[in-house]
C-alpha atoms as a PDB file:
ATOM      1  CA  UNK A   1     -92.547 -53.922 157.873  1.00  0.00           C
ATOM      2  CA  UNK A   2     -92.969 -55.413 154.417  1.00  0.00           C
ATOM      3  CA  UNK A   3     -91.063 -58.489 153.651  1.00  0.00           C
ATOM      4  CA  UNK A   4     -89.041 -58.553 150.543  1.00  0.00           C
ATOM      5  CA  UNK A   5     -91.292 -61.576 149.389  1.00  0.00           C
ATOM      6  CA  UNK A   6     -94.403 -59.471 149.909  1.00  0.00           C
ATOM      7  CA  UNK A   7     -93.054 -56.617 148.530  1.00  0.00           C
ATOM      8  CA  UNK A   8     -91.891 -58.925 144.967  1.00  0.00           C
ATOM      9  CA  UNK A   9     -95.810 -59.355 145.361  1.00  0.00           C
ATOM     10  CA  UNK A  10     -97.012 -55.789 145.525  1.00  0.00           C
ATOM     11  CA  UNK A  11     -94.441 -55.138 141.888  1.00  0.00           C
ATOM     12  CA  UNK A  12     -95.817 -58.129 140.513  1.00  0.00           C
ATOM     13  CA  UNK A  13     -99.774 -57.448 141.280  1.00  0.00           C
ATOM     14  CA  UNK A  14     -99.473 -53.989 139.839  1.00  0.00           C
ATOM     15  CA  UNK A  15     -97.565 -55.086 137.032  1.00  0.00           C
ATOM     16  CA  UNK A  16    -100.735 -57.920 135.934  1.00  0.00           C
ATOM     17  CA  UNK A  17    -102.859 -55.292 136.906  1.00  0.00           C
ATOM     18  CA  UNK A  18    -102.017 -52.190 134.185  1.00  0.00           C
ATOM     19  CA  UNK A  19    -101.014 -55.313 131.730  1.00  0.00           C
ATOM     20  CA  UNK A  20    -104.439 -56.939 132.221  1.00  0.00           C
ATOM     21  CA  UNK A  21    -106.623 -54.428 130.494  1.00  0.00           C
ATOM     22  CA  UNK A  22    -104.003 -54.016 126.523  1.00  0.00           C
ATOM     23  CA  UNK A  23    -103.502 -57.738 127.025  1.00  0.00           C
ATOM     24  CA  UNK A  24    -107.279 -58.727 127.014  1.00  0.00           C
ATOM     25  CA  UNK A  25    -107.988 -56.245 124.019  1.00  0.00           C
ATOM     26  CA  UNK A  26    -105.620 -57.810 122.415  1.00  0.00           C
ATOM     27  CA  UNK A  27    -107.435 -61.582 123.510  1.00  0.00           C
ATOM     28  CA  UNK A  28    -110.925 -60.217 122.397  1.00  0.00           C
ATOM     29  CA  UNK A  29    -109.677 -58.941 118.884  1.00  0.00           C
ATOM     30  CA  UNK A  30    -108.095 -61.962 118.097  1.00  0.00           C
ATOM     31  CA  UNK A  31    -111.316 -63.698 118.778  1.00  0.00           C
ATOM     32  CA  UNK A  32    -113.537 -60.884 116.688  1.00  0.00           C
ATOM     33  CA  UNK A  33    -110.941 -61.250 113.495  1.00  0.00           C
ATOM     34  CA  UNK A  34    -111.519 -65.035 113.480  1.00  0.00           C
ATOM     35  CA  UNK A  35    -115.420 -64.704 113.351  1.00  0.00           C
ATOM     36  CA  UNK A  36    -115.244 -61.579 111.218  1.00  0.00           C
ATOM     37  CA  UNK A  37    -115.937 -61.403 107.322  1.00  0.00           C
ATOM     38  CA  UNK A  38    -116.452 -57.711 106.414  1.00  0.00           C
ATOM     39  CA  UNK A  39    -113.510 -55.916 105.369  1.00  0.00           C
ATOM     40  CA  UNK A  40    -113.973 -52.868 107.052  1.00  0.00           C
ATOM     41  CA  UNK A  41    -114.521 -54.309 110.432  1.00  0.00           C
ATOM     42  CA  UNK A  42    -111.835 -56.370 110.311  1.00  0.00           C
ATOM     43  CA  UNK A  43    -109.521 -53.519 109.087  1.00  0.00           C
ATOM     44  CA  UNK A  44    -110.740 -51.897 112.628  1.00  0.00           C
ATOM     45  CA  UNK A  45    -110.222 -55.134 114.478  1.00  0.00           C
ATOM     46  CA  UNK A  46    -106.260 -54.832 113.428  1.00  0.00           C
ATOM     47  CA  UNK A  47    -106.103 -50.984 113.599  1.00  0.00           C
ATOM     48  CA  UNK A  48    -107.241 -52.582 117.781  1.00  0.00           C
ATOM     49  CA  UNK A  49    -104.926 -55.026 117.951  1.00  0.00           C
ATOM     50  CA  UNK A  50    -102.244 -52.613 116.856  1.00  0.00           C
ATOM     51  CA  UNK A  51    -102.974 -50.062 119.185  1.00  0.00           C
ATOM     52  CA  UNK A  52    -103.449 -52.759 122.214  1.00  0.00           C
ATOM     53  CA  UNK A  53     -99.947 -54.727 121.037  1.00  0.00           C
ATOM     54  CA  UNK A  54     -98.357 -50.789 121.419  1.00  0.00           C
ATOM     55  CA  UNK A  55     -99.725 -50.395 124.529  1.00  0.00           C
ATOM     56  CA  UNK A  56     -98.682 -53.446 126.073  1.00  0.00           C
ATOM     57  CA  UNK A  57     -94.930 -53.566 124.649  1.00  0.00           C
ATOM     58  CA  UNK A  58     -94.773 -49.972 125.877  1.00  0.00           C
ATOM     59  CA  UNK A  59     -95.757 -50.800 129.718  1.00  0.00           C
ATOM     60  CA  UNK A  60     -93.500 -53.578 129.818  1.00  0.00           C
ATOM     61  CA  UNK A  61     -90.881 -51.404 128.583  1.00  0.00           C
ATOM     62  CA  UNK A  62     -91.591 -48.697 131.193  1.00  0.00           C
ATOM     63  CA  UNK A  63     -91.830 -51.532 133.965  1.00  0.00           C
ATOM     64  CA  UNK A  64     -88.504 -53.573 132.929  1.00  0.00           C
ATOM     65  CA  UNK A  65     -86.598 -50.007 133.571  1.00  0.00           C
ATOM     66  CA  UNK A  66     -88.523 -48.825 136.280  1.00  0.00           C
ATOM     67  CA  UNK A  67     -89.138 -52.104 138.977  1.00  0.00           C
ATOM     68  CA  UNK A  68     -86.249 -54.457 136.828  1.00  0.00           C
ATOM     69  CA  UNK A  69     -82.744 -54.774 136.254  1.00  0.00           C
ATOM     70  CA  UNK A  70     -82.872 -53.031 132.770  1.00  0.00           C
ATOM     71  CA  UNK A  71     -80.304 -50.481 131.975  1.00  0.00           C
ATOM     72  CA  UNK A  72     -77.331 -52.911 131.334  1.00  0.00           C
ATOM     73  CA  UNK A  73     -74.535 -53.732 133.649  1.00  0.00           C
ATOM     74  CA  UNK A  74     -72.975 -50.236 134.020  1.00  0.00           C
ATOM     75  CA  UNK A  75     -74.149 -48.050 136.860  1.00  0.00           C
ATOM     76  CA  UNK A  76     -75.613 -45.182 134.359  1.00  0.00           C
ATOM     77  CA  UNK A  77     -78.310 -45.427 132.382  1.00  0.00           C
ATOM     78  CA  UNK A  78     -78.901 -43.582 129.320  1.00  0.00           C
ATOM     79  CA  UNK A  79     -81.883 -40.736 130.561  1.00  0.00           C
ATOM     80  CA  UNK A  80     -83.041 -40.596 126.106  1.00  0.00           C
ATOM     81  CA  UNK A  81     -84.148 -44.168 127.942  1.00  0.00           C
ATOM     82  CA  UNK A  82     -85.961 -42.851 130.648  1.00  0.00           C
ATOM     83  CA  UNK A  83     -88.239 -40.252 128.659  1.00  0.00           C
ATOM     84  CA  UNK A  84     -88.804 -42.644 126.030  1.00  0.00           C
ATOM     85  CA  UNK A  85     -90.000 -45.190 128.605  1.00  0.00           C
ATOM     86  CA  UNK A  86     -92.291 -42.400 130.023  1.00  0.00           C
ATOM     87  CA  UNK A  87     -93.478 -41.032 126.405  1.00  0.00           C
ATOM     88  CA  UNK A  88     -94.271 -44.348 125.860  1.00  0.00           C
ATOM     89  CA  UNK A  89     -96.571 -44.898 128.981  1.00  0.00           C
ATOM     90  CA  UNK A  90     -98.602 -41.536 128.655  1.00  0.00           C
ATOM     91  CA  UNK A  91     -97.974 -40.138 125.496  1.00  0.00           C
ATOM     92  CA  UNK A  92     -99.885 -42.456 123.177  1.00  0.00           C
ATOM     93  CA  UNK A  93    -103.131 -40.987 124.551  1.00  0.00           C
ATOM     94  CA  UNK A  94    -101.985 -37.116 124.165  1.00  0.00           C
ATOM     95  CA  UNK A  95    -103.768 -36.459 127.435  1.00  0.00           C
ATOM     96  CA  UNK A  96    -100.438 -35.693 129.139  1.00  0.00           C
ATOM     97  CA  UNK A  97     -97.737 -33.318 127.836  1.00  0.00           C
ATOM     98  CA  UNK A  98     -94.422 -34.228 128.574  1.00  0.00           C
ATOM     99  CA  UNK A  99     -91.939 -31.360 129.864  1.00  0.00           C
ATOM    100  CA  UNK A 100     -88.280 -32.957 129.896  1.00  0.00           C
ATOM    101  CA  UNK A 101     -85.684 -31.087 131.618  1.00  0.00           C
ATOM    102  CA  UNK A 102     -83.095 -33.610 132.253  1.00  0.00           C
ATOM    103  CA  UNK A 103     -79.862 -32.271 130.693  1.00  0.00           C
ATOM    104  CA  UNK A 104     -77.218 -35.032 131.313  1.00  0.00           C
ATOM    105  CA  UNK A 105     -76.725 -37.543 129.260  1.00  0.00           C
ATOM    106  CA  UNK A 106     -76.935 -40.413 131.920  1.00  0.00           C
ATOM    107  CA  UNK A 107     -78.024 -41.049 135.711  1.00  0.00           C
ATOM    108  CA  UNK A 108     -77.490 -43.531 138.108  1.00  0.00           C
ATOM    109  CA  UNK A 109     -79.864 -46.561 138.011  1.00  0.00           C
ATOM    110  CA  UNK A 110     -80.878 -45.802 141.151  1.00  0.00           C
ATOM    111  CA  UNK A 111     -81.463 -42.147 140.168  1.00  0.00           C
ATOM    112  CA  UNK A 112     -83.610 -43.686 136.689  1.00  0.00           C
ATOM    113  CA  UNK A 113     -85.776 -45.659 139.205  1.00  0.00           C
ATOM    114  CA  UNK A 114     -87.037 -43.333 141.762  1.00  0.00           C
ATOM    115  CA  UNK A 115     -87.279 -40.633 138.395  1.00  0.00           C
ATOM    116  CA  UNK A 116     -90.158 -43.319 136.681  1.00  0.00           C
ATOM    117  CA  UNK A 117     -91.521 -44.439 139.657  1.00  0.00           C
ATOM    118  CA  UNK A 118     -92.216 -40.861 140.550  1.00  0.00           C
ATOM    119  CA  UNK A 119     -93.505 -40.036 137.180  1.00  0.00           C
ATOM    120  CA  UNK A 120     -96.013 -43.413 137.450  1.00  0.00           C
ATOM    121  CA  UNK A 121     -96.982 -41.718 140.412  1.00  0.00           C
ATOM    122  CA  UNK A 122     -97.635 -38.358 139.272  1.00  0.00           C
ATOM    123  CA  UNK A 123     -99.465 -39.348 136.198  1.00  0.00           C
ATOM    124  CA  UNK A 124    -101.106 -41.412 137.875  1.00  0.00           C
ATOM    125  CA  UNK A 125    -103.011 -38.449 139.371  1.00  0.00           C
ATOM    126  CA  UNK A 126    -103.332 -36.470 136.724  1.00  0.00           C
ATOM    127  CA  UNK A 127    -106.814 -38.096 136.084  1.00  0.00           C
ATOM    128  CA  UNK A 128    -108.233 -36.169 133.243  1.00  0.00           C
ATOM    129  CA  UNK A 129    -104.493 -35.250 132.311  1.00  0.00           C
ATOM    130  CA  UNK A 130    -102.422 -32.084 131.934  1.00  0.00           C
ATOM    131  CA  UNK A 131     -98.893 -31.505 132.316  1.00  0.00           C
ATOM    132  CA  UNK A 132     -95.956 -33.570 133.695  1.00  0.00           C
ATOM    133  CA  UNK A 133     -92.286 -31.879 134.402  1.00  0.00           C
ATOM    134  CA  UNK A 134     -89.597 -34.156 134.692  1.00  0.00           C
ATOM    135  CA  UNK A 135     -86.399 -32.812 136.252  1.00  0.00           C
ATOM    136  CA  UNK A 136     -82.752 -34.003 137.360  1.00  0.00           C
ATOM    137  CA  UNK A 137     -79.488 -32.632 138.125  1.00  0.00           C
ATOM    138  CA  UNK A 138     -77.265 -33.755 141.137  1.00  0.00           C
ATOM    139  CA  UNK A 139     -78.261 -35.707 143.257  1.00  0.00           C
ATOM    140  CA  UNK A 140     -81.424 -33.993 142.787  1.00  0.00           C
ATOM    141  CA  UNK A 141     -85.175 -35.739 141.225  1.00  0.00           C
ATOM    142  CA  UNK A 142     -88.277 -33.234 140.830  1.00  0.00           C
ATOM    143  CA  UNK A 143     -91.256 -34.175 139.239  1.00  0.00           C
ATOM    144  CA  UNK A 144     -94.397 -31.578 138.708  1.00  0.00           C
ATOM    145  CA  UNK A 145     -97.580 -32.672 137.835  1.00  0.00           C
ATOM    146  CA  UNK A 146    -100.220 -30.101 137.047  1.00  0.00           C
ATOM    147  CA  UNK A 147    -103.965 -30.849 135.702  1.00  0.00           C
ATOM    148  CA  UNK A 148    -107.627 -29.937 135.889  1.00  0.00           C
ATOM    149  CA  UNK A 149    -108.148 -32.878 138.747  1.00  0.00           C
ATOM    150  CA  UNK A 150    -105.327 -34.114 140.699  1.00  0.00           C
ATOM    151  CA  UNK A 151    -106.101 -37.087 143.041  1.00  0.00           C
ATOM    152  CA  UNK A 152    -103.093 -38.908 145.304  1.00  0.00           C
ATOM    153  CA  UNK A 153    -104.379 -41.338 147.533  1.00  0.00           C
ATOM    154  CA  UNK A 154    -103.302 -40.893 150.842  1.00  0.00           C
ATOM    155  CA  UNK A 155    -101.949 -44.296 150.926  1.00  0.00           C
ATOM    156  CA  UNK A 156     -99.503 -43.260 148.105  1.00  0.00           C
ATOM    157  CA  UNK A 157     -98.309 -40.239 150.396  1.00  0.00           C
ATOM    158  CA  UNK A 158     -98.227 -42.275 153.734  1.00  0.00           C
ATOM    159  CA  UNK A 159     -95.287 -45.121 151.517  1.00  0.00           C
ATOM    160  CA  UNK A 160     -93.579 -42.242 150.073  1.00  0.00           C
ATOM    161  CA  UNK A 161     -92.862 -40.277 153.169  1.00  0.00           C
ATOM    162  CA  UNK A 162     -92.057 -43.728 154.915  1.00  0.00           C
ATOM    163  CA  UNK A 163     -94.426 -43.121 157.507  1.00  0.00           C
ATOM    164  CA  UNK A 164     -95.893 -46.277 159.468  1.00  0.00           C
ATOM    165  CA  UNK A 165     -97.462 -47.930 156.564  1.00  0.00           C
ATOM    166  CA  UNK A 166    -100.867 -49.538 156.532  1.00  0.00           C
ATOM    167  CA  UNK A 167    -101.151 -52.902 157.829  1.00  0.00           C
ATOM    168  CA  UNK A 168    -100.966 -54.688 154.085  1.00  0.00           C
ATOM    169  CA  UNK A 169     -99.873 -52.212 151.158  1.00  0.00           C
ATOM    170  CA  UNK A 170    -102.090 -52.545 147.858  1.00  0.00           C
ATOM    171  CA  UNK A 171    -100.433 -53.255 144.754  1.00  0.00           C
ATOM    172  CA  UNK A 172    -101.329 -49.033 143.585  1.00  0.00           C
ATOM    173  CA  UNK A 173     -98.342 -48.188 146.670  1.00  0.00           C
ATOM    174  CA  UNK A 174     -95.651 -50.391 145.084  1.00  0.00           C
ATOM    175  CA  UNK A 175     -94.120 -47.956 143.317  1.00  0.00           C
ATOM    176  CA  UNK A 176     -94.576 -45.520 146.018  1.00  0.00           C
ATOM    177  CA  UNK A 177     -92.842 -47.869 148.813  1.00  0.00           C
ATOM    178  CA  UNK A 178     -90.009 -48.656 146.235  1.00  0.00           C
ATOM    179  CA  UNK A 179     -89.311 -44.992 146.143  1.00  0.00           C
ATOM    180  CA  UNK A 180     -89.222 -44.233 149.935  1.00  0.00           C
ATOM    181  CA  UNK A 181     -86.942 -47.445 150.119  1.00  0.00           C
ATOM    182  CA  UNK A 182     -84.730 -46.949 147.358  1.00  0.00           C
ATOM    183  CA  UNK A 183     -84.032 -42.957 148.781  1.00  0.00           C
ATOM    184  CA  UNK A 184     -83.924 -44.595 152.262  1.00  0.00           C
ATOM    185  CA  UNK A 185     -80.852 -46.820 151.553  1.00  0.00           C
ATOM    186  CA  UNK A 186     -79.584 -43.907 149.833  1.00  0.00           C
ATOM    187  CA  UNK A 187     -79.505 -41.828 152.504  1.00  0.00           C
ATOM    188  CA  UNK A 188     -81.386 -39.304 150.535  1.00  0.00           C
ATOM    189  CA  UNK A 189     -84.726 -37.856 151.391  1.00  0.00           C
ATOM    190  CA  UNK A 190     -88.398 -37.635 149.624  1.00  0.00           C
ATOM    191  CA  UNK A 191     -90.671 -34.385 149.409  1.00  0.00           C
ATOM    192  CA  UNK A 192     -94.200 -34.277 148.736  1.00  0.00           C
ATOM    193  CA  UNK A 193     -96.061 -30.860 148.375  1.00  0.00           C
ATOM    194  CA  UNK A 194     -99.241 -29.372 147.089  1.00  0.00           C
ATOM    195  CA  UNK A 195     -98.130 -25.718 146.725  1.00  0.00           C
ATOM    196  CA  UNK A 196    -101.183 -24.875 145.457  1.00  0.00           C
ATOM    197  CA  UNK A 197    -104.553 -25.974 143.914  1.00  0.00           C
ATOM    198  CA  UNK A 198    -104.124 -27.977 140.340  1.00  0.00           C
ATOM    199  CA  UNK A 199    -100.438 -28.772 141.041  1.00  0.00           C
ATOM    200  CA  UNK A 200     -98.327 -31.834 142.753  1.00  0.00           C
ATOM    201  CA  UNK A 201     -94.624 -32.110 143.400  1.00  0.00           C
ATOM    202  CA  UNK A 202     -92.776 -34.836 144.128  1.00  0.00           C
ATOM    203  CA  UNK A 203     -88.619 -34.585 144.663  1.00  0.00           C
ATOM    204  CA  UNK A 204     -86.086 -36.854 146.071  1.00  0.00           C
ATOM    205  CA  UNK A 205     -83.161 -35.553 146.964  1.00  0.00           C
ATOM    206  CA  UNK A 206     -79.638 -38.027 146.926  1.00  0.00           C
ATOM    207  CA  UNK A 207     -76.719 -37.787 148.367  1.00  0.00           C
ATOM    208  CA  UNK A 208     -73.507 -37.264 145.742  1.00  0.00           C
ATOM    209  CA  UNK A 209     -70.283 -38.302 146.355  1.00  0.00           C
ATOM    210  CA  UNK A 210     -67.427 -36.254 146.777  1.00  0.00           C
ATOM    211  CA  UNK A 211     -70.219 -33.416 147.542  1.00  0.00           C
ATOM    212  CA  UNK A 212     -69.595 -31.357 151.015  1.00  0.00           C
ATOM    213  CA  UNK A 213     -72.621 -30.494 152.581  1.00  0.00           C
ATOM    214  CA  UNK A 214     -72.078 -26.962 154.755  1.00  0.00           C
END
Protein backbone atom coordinates (compact mmCIF):
# COMPACT_ATOMS: atom_id res chain seq x y z
CA UNK A 1 0.00 0.00 0.00
CA UNK A 2 0.91 3.62 -0.62
CA UNK A 3 0.74 5.93 2.27
CA UNK A 4 -1.15 9.09 1.85
CA UNK A 5 2.24 10.97 2.59
CA UNK A 6 3.92 9.07 -0.22
CA UNK A 7 1.26 9.35 -2.39
CA UNK A 8 1.20 13.70 -1.70
CA UNK A 9 4.83 12.82 -3.02
CA UNK A 10 4.11 10.97 -6.22
CA UNK A 11 1.36 14.40 -7.16
CA UNK A 12 3.96 16.63 -6.14
CA UNK A 13 7.10 14.94 -8.15
CA UNK A 14 5.04 14.84 -11.30
CA UNK A 15 3.77 18.14 -10.84
CA UNK A 16 7.87 19.73 -10.65
CA UNK A 17 8.46 17.38 -13.20
CA UNK A 18 6.04 18.67 -16.40
CA UNK A 19 6.58 22.34 -14.66
CA UNK A 20 10.39 21.95 -14.79
CA UNK A 21 10.94 22.05 -18.50
CA UNK A 22 8.24 25.89 -19.38
CA UNK A 23 9.68 27.09 -16.09
CA UNK A 24 13.44 26.82 -17.09
CA UNK A 25 12.66 28.33 -20.66
CA UNK A 26 11.30 30.84 -19.09
CA UNK A 27 14.80 31.10 -16.57
CA UNK A 28 17.09 30.90 -19.73
CA UNK A 29 15.18 33.72 -21.71
CA UNK A 30 15.26 35.97 -19.03
CA UNK A 31 18.95 35.50 -18.89
CA UNK A 32 19.37 35.78 -23.01
CA UNK A 33 17.12 39.25 -22.97
CA UNK A 34 19.50 40.74 -20.36
CA UNK A 35 22.71 40.01 -22.48
CA UNK A 36 20.89 40.64 -25.74
CA UNK A 37 21.19 43.91 -27.95
CA UNK A 38 19.75 43.09 -31.42
CA UNK A 39 16.26 43.81 -31.89
CA UNK A 40 15.24 40.95 -33.67
CA UNK A 41 16.62 38.44 -31.30
CA UNK A 42 15.30 39.90 -28.54
CA UNK A 43 11.82 40.22 -30.19
CA UNK A 44 12.26 36.17 -30.39
CA UNK A 45 13.52 35.96 -26.85
CA UNK A 46 9.88 37.49 -25.71
CA UNK A 47 7.85 35.76 -28.50
CA UNK A 48 9.86 32.50 -25.92
CA UNK A 49 9.07 33.78 -22.91
CA UNK A 50 5.49 34.24 -23.99
CA UNK A 51 4.99 30.97 -25.23
CA UNK A 52 6.90 29.31 -22.03
CA UNK A 53 4.78 31.81 -19.43
CA UNK A 54 1.47 30.12 -21.52
CA UNK A 55 2.63 26.94 -21.05
CA UNK A 56 3.32 27.02 -17.55
CA UNK A 57 0.05 29.02 -16.35
CA UNK A 58 -1.80 26.46 -18.47
CA UNK A 59 -0.32 23.20 -16.56
CA UNK A 60 -0.89 24.68 -13.35
CA UNK A 61 -4.31 25.35 -14.35
CA UNK A 62 -4.89 21.77 -15.56
CA UNK A 63 -3.13 20.44 -12.27
CA UNK A 64 -5.06 22.81 -9.63
CA UNK A 65 -8.44 21.10 -11.17
CA UNK A 66 -7.21 17.85 -11.75
CA UNK A 67 -4.90 16.70 -8.32
CA UNK A 68 -6.36 20.11 -6.15
CA UNK A 69 -9.27 21.39 -4.54
CA UNK A 70 -10.21 23.75 -7.50
CA UNK A 71 -13.75 23.86 -8.61
CA UNK A 72 -15.16 25.98 -5.66
CA UNK A 73 -17.04 24.77 -2.69
CA UNK A 74 -20.11 23.27 -4.47
CA UNK A 75 -20.02 19.61 -5.40
CA UNK A 76 -20.31 20.38 -9.39
CA UNK A 77 -17.96 21.76 -11.35
CA UNK A 78 -18.53 23.61 -14.41
CA UNK A 79 -17.29 20.78 -17.40
CA UNK A 80 -16.60 24.48 -20.06
CA UNK A 81 -13.77 24.13 -17.02
CA UNK A 82 -12.70 20.84 -17.65
CA UNK A 83 -12.12 21.12 -21.58
CA UNK A 84 -10.59 24.35 -21.21
CA UNK A 85 -8.15 22.90 -18.66
CA UNK A 86 -7.47 20.06 -21.22
CA UNK A 87 -7.32 22.50 -24.44
CA UNK A 88 -5.02 24.22 -22.53
CA UNK A 89 -2.58 21.25 -21.77
CA UNK A 90 -2.51 19.78 -25.42
CA UNK A 91 -3.92 22.12 -27.62
CA UNK A 92 -1.24 24.81 -27.79
CA UNK A 93 0.92 22.38 -29.80
CA UNK A 94 -2.01 21.32 -32.39
CA UNK A 95 -0.61 17.81 -32.24
CA UNK A 96 -3.79 16.58 -30.51
CA UNK A 97 -7.38 17.24 -31.65
CA UNK A 98 -9.76 17.57 -29.09
CA UNK A 99 -13.26 15.67 -29.54
CA UNK A 100 -15.64 16.97 -26.61
CA UNK A 101 -18.72 15.13 -26.05
CA UNK A 102 -19.68 16.08 -22.64
CA UNK A 103 -23.23 17.50 -22.86
CA UNK A 104 -24.12 18.58 -19.25
CA UNK A 105 -23.41 21.54 -18.03
CA UNK A 106 -21.66 20.33 -14.74
CA UNK A 107 -20.19 17.02 -13.05
CA UNK A 108 -19.29 16.01 -9.83
CA UNK A 109 -15.74 16.93 -8.67
CA UNK A 110 -15.06 13.63 -8.30
CA UNK A 111 -16.42 12.88 -11.80
CA UNK A 112 -13.99 16.23 -13.20
CA UNK A 113 -11.00 14.42 -11.57
CA UNK A 114 -10.92 10.95 -12.77
CA UNK A 115 -12.23 12.78 -16.46
CA UNK A 116 -8.50 14.90 -16.52
CA UNK A 117 -6.60 12.47 -14.96
CA UNK A 118 -7.72 10.06 -17.61
CA UNK A 119 -7.20 12.48 -20.36
CA UNK A 120 -3.34 13.19 -18.83
CA UNK A 121 -3.17 9.67 -19.23
CA UNK A 122 -4.33 9.17 -22.61
CA UNK A 123 -2.43 11.99 -24.09
CA UNK A 124 0.11 11.06 -22.53
CA UNK A 125 0.38 8.14 -24.99
CA UNK A 126 -0.47 9.62 -27.85
CA UNK A 127 3.32 10.24 -28.51
CA UNK A 128 3.43 11.71 -31.92
CA UNK A 129 -0.32 12.83 -31.30
CA UNK A 130 -3.70 12.23 -32.93
CA UNK A 131 -7.03 12.29 -31.55
CA UNK A 132 -8.47 12.45 -27.99
CA UNK A 133 -12.45 11.78 -27.26
CA UNK A 134 -13.64 12.96 -24.14
CA UNK A 135 -16.99 11.59 -22.98
CA UNK A 136 -19.50 11.76 -19.88
CA UNK A 137 -22.96 11.10 -19.06
CA UNK A 138 -24.17 9.29 -15.81
CA UNK A 139 -22.22 8.03 -13.83
CA UNK A 140 -20.35 7.16 -16.82
CA UNK A 141 -16.32 8.60 -17.94
CA UNK A 142 -14.90 7.35 -21.47
CA UNK A 143 -11.94 8.61 -22.85
CA UNK A 144 -10.53 7.44 -26.53
CA UNK A 145 -7.28 8.09 -27.57
CA UNK A 146 -6.31 7.25 -31.11
CA UNK A 147 -2.77 8.08 -32.88
CA UNK A 148 -0.04 6.87 -35.20
CA UNK A 149 2.03 5.45 -31.91
CA UNK A 150 0.31 4.74 -28.78
CA UNK A 151 2.58 3.75 -25.81
CA UNK A 152 1.00 3.03 -22.01
CA UNK A 153 3.44 1.83 -19.75
CA UNK A 154 2.47 -1.11 -18.10
CA UNK A 155 2.99 0.48 -14.84
CA UNK A 156 0.20 3.00 -15.76
CA UNK A 157 -2.20 -0.08 -16.48
CA UNK A 158 -1.08 -2.19 -13.38
CA UNK A 159 -2.34 1.50 -10.85
CA UNK A 160 -5.33 1.90 -12.90
CA UNK A 161 -6.75 -1.55 -12.67
CA UNK A 162 -5.64 -1.52 -8.87
CA UNK A 163 -3.75 -4.51 -9.27
CA UNK A 164 -0.80 -5.21 -6.66
CA UNK A 165 1.22 -2.22 -7.44
CA UNK A 166 4.96 -2.14 -7.81
CA UNK A 167 6.95 -1.95 -4.80
CA UNK A 168 7.47 2.17 -5.04
CA UNK A 169 5.13 3.94 -7.73
CA UNK A 170 7.03 6.62 -10.00
CA UNK A 171 5.78 9.98 -10.09
CA UNK A 172 4.40 9.10 -14.25
CA UNK A 173 1.56 6.54 -12.11
CA UNK A 174 0.23 9.36 -9.90
CA UNK A 175 -2.40 10.20 -11.84
CA UNK A 176 -3.06 6.70 -12.69
CA UNK A 177 -3.25 5.50 -8.83
CA UNK A 178 -5.45 8.64 -8.08
CA UNK A 179 -7.88 7.32 -10.59
CA UNK A 180 -8.12 3.64 -9.42
CA UNK A 181 -8.50 5.23 -5.83
CA UNK A 182 -10.81 7.88 -6.42
CA UNK A 183 -13.32 5.08 -8.50
CA UNK A 184 -12.41 2.68 -5.63
CA UNK A 185 -14.01 4.80 -2.83
CA UNK A 186 -16.64 5.34 -5.23
CA UNK A 187 -17.60 2.11 -5.58
CA UNK A 188 -17.33 2.48 -9.26
CA UNK A 189 -15.10 0.51 -11.53
CA UNK A 190 -12.13 1.32 -14.20
CA UNK A 191 -11.78 -0.25 -17.83
CA UNK A 192 -8.81 -0.34 -19.86
CA UNK A 193 -8.91 -1.78 -23.49
CA UNK A 194 -6.97 -1.83 -26.68
CA UNK A 195 -9.76 -2.82 -29.12
CA UNK A 196 -7.60 -2.60 -31.75
CA UNK A 197 -4.22 -1.38 -33.17
CA UNK A 198 -3.80 2.72 -33.06
CA UNK A 199 -6.56 3.09 -30.42
CA UNK A 200 -6.78 3.23 -26.34
CA UNK A 201 -9.81 3.44 -24.11
CA UNK A 202 -10.02 4.26 -20.85
CA UNK A 203 -13.72 4.43 -18.87
CA UNK A 204 -14.71 4.58 -15.33
CA UNK A 205 -17.84 3.77 -14.56
CA UNK A 206 -19.67 5.48 -11.05
CA UNK A 207 -22.24 4.62 -9.23
CA UNK A 208 -25.43 7.33 -9.32
CA UNK A 209 -27.68 7.80 -6.75
CA UNK A 210 -31.14 7.09 -6.79
CA UNK A 211 -30.09 4.72 -9.91
CA UNK A 212 -31.46 0.88 -9.62
CA UNK A 213 -29.18 -1.42 -10.98
CA UNK A 214 -31.28 -4.73 -12.44
Amino acid sequence: MTSAVDFASLLCSRLCHDLLSPVGALNNGIELLADEHDPDMRRRVLELLGESALASANKLKFFRLAFGAAGGFGEGVDTREAKAAIEGLFGTDKKIQLGWLVTEPSLPKTAIKLLLNLALIAGDALVRGGRLDVGAEGGEIVVRAEGPRLVLDSELRTALLGEPPPAALTPRAAAAWLVHNLVTEAGGTVMVEQPEPGVLLFGANLPVPGRVTI
